[in-house]
Protein backbone atom coordinates (compact mmCIF):
# COMPACT_ATOMS: atom_id res chain seq x y z
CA UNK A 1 0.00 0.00 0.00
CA UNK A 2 1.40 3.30 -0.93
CA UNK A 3 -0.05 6.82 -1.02
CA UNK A 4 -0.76 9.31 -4.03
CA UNK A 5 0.03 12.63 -4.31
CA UNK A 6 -0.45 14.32 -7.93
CA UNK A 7 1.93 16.85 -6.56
CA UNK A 8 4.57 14.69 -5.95
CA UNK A 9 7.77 14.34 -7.86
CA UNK A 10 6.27 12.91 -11.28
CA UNK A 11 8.33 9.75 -12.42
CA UNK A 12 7.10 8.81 -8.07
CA UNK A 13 3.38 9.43 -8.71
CA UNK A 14 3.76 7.57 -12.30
CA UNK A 15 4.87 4.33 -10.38
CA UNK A 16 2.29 4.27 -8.06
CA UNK A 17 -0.27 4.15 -11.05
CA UNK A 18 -0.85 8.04 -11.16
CA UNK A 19 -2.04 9.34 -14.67
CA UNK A 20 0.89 12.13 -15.72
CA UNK A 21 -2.78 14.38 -16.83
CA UNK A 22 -3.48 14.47 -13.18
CA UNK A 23 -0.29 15.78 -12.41
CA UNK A 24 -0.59 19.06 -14.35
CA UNK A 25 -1.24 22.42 -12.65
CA UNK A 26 -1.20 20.31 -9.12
CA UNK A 27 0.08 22.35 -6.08
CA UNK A 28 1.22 20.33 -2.84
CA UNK A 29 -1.58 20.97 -0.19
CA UNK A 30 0.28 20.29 3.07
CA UNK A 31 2.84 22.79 2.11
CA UNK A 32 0.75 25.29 0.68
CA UNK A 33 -1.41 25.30 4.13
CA UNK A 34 2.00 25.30 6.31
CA UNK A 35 3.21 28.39 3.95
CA UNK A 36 -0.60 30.01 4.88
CA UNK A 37 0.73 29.10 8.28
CA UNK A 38 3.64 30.85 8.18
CA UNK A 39 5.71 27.88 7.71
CA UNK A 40 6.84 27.48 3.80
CA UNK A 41 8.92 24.82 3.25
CA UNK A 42 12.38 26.05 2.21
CA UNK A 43 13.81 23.86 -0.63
CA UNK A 44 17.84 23.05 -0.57
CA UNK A 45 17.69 23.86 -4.29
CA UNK A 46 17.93 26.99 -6.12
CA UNK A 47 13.97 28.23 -7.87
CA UNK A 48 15.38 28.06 -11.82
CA UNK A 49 16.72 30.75 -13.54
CA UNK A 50 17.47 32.65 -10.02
CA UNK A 51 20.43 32.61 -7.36
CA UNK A 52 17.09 32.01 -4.58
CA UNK A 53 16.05 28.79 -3.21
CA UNK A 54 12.16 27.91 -3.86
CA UNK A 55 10.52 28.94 -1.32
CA UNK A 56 6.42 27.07 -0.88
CA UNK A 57 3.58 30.14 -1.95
CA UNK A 58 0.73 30.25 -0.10
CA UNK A 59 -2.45 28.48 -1.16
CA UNK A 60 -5.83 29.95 -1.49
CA UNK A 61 -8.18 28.06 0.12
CA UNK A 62 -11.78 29.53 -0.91
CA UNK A 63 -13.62 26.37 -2.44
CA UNK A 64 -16.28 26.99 -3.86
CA UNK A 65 -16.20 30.39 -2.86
CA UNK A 66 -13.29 31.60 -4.75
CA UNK A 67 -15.45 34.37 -6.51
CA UNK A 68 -16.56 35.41 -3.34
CA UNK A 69 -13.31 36.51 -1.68
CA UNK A 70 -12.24 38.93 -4.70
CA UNK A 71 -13.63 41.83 -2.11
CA UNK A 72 -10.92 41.08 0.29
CA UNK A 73 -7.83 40.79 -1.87
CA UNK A 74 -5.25 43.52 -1.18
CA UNK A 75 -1.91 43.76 -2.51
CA UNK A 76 0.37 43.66 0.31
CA UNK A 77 3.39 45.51 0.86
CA UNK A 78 5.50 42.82 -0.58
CA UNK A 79 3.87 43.37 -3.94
CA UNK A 80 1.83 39.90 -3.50
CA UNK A 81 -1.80 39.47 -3.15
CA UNK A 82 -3.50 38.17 -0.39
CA UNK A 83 -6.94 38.21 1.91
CA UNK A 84 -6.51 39.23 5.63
CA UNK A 85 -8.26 36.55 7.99
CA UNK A 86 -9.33 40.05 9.88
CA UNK A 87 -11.62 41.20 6.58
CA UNK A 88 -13.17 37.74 6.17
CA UNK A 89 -13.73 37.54 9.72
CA UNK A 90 -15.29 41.08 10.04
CA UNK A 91 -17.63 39.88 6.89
CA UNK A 92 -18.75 36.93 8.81
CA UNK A 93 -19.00 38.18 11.88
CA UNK A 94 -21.49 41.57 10.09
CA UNK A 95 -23.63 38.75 8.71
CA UNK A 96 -24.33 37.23 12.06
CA UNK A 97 -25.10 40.74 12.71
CA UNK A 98 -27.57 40.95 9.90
CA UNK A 99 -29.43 37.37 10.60
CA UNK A 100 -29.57 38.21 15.02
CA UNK A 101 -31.17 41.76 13.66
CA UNK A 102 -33.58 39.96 11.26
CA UNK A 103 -34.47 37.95 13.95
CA UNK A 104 -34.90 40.55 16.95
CA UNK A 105 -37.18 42.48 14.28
CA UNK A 106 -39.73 39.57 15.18
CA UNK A 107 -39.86 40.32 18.96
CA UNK A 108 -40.47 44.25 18.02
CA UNK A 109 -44.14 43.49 19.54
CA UNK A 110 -43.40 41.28 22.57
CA UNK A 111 -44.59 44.03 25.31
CA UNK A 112 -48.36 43.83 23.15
CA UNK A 113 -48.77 40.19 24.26
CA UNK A 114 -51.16 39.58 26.62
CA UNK A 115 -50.49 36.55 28.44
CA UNK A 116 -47.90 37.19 30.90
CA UNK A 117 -46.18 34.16 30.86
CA UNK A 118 -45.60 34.23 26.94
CA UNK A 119 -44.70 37.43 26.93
CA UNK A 120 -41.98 36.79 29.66
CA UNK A 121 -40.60 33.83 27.54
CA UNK A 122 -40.83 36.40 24.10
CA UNK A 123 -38.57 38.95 26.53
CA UNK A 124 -36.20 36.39 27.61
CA UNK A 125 -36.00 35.26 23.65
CA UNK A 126 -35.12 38.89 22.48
CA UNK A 127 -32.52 39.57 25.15
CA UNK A 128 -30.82 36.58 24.24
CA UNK A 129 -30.76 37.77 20.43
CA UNK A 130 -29.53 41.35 22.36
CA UNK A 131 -26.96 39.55 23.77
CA UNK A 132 -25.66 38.08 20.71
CA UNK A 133 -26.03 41.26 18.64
CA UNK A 134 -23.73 42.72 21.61
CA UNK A 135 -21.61 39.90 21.48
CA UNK A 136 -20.83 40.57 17.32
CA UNK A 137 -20.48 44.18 17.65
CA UNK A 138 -17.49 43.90 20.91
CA UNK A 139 -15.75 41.32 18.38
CA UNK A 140 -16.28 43.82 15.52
CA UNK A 141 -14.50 46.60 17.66
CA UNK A 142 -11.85 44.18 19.22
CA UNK A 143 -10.78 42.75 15.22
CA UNK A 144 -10.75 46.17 14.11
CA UNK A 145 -7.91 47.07 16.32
């Protein structure tokens, strides 16, 4: 039993009954996500055609979503592109602000009800979503720093 990597040295994947098509455009995963780590592996030889050894890029890991994260981009001061974690997080985090507002806009009448016990559960319910809503916007203003 051996494993397959189509971003393994070629003539290694070819013997373990890779197809060479399957090999073409392949980036290694494990050292693309320890690059987006911070950790790029370092390679002992020198990238072709410069006096600098290769050293792993970073991998872009959207999915699906790859269309989606064009809105974060940035060109960073190293002339590369790349999406802060801080700008997707902020996004997230404002659409858990959106949903917990959407969903406090249904206890707007909670003081009309007239049983007293069902409107005490209804006031409990829309704290709660006030809690959360309070909860987003103090991580908002603590990733923003």
């Amino acid at each position: 039993m051996s494993y397959r990597c189509a971003s393994e040295p070629i003539d290694d994947y070819l013997k373990k009954g890779g197809d060479v098509a399957a090999t073409e455009g392949r980036k290694c995963l494990c050292n693309g996500l320890m690059a987006n780590a911070g950790m790029p592996q370092v390679s002992p030889l020198k990238k072709i055609g410069t006096d600098q050894k290769y050293v792993e890029e970073t991998l872009i890991t959207a999915g699906d979503d790859i269309n989606q994260i064009r809105r974060f981009i940035k060109e960073n001061a190293d002339g590369t592109l790349g999406y802060p974690a801080k700008d997707v997080i902020n996004y997230l985090l404002g659409r858990f602000k959106e949903e917990y507002t959407a969903e406090l806009n249904l206890y707007k009448d909670v003081d009309a009800a007239e049983d007293p016990a069902v409107r005490q559960k209804l006031t409990e319910a829309r704290a709660e979503i006030q809690g959360k809503i309070k909860e987003v916007d103090q991580q908002l203003g603590a990733s923003s720093k």
